[in-house]
C-alpha atoms as a PDB file:
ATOM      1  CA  UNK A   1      25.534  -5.904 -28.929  1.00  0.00           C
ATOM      2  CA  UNK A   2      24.866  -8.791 -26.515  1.00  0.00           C
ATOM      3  CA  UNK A   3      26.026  -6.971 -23.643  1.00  0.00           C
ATOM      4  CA  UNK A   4      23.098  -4.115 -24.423  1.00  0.00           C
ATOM      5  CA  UNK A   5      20.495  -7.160 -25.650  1.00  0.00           C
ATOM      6  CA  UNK A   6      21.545  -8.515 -21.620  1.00  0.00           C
ATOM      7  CA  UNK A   7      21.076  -5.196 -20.148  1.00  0.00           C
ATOM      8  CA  UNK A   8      17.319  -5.153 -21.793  1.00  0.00           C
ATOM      9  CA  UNK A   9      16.655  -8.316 -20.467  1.00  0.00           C
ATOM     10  CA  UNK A  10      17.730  -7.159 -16.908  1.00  0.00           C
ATOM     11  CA  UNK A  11      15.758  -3.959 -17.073  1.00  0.00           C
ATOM     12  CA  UNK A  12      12.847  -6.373 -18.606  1.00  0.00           C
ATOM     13  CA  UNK A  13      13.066  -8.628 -15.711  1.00  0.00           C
ATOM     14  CA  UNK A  14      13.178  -5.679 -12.729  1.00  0.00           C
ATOM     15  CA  UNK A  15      10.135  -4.028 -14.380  1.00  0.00           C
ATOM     16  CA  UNK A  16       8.209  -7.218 -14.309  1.00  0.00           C
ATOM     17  CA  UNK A  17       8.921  -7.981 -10.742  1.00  0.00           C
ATOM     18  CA  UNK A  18       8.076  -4.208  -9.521  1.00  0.00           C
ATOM     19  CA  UNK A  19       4.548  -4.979 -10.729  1.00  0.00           C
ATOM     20  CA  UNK A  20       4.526  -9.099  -9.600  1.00  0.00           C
ATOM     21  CA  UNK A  21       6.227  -7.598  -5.757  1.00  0.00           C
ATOM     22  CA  UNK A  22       3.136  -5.136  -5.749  1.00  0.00           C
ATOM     23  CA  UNK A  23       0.576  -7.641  -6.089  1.00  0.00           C
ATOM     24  CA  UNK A  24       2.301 -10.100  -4.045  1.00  0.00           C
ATOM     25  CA  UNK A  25       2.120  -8.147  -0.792  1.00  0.00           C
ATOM     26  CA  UNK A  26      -1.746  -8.026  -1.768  1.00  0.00           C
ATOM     27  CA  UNK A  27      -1.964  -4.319  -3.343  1.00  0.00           C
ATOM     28  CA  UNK A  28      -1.832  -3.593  -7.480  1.00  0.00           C
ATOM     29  CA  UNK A  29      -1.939  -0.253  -9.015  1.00  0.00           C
ATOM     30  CA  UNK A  30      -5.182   0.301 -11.025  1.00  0.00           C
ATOM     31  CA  UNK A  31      -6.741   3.277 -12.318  1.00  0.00           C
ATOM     32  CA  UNK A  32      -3.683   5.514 -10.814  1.00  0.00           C
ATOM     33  CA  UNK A  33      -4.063   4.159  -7.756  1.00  0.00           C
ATOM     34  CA  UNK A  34      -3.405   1.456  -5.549  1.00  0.00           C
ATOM     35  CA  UNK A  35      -6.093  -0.691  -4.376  1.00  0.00           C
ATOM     36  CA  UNK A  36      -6.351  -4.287  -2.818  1.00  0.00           C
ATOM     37  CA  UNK A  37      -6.713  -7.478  -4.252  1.00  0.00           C
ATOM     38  CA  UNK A  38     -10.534  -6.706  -4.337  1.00  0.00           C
ATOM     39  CA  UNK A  39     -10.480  -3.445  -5.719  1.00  0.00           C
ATOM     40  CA  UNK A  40     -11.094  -1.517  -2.593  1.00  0.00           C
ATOM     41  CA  UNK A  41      -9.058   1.946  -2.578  1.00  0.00           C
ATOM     42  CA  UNK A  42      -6.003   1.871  -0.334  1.00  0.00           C
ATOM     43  CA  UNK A  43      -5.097   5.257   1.799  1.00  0.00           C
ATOM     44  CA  UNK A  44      -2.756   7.009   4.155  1.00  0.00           C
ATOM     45  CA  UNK A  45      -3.295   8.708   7.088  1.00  0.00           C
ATOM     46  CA  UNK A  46      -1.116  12.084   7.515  1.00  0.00           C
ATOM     47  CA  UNK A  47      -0.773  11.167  10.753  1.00  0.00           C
ATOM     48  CA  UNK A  48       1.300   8.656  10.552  1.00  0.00           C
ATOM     49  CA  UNK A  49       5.359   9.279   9.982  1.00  0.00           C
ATOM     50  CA  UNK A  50       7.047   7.654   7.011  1.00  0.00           C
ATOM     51  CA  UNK A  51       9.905   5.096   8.184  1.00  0.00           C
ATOM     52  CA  UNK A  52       8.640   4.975  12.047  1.00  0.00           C
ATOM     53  CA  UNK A  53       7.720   1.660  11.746  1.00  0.00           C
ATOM     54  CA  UNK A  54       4.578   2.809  13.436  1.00  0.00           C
ATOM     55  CA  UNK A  55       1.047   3.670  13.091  1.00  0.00           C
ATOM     56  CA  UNK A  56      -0.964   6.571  14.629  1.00  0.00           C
ATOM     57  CA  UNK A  57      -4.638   5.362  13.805  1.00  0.00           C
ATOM     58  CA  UNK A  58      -5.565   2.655  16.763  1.00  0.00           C
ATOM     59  CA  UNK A  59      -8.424   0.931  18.137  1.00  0.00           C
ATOM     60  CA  UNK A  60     -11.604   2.994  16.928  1.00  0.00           C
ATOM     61  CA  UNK A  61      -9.532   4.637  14.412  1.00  0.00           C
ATOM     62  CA  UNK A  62      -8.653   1.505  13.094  1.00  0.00           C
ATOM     63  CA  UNK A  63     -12.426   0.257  13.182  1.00  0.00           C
ATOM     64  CA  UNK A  64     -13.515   2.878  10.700  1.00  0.00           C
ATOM     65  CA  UNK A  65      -9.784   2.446   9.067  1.00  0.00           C
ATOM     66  CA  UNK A  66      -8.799  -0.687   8.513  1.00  0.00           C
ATOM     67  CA  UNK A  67      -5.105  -1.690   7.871  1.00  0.00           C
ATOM     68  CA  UNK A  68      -4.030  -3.162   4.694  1.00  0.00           C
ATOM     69  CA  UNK A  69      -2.027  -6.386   6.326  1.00  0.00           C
ATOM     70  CA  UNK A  70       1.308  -7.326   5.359  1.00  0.00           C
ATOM     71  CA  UNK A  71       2.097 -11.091   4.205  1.00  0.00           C
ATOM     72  CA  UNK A  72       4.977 -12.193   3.676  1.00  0.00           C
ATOM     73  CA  UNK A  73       8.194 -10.190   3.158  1.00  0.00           C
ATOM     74  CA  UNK A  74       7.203  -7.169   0.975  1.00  0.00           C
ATOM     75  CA  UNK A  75      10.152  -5.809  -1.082  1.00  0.00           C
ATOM     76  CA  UNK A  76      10.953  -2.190  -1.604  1.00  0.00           C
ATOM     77  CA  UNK A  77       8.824   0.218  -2.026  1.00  0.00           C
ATOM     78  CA  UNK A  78       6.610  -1.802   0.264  1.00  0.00           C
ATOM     79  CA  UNK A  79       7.205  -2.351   3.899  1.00  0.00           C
ATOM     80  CA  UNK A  80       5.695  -4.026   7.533  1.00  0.00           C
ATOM     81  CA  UNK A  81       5.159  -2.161  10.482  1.00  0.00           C
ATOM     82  CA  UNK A  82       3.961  -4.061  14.007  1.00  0.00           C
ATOM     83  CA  UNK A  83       0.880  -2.194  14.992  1.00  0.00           C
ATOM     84  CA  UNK A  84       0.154  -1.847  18.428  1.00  0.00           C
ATOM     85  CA  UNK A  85      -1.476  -5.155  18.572  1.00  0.00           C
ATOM     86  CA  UNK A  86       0.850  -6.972  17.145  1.00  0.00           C
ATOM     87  CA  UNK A  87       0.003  -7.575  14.295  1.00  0.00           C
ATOM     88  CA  UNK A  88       1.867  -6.421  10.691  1.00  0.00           C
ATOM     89  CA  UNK A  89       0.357  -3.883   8.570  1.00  0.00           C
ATOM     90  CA  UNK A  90       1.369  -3.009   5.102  1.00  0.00           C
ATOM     91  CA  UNK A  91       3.195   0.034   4.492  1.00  0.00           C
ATOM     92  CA  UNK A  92       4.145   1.721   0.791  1.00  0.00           C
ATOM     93  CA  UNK A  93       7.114   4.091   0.966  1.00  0.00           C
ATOM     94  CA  UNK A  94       7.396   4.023   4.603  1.00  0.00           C
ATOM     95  CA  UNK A  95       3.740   5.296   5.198  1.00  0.00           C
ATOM     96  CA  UNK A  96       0.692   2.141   6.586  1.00  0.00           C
ATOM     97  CA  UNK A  97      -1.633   1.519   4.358  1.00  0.00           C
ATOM     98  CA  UNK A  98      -5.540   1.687   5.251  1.00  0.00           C
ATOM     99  CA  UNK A  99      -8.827   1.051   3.406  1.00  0.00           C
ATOM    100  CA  UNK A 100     -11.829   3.106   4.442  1.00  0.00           C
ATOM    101  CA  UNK A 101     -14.916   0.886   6.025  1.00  0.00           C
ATOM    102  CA  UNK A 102     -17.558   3.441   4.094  1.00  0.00           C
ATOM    103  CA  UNK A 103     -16.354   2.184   0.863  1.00  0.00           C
ATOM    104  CA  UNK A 104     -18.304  -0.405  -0.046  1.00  0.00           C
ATOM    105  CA  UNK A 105     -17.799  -1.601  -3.654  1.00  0.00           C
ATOM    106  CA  UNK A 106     -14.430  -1.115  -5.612  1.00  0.00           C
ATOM    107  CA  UNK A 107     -12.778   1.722  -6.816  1.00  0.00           C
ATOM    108  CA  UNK A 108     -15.002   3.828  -4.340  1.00  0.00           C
ATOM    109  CA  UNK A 109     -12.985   6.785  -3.129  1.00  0.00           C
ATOM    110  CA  UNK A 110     -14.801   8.430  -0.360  1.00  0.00           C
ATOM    111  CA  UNK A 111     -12.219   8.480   2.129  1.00  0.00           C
ATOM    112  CA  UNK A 112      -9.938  10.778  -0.531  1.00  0.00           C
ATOM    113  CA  UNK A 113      -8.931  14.073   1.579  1.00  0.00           C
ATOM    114  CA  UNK A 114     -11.373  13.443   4.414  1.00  0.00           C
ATOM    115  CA  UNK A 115     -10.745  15.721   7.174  1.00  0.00           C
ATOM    116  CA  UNK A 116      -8.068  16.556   5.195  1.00  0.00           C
ATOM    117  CA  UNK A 117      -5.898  14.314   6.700  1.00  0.00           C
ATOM    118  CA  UNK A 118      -6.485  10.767   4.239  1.00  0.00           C
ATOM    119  CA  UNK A 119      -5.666  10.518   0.834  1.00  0.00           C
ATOM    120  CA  UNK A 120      -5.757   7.810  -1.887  1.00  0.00           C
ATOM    121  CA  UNK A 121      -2.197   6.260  -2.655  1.00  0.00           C
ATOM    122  CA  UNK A 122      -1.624   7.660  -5.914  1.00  0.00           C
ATOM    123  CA  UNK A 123       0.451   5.516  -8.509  1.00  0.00           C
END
């Protein structure tokens, strides 16, 4: 019996920090999807290879796309890649994240499936 009531605990205490590590790398799951600490939709670019610590959407790109930055040290499923500038962008299973400059309030979605090639990060 207190070997199962410890095991509940345990599996209490990993579910709670799953949600805590989410928002502490400055992204939260709302609504079925993850968005920033202000509510703005978060996205990936099909571009970009999961685990290749690298992002394909640059200068302009990144103008129009913005990328979600990392702080701190994010724990699994969240990463950091270096962008090509040096600086660290947030990544959720392997993929950088991105917010969409055209969405201008929270919980807009507009970037979802542009060109095909961006999509919301679903939860």
């Amino acid at each position: 019996m207190r070997l199962l009531a410890s095991s509940l605990i345990v599996l209490a205490c990993a579910s709670a920090s799953f949600s805590v590590s989410a928002q502490n790398v400055g992204v939260m799951a709302k609504g079925g999807i993850l968005v920033d600490a202000k509510g703005m939709t978060v996205y990936t670019f099909d571009k970009d290879t999961a685990n290749s610590g690298k992002s394909a959407c640059n200068g302009p790109c990144a103008a129009i796309w913005p990328p979600v930055p990392a702080m701190g040290m994010p724990a699994a499923p969240y990463s950091s890649i270096k962008r090509d500038d040096g600086s660290a962008q947030l990544a959720y299973e392997g993929k950088p994240l991105y917010l969409y400059a055209s969405d201008k309030q929270a919980g807009e979605r507009a970037g979802d499936n542009f060109k095909d090639i961006w999509h919301v990060v679903k939860q």
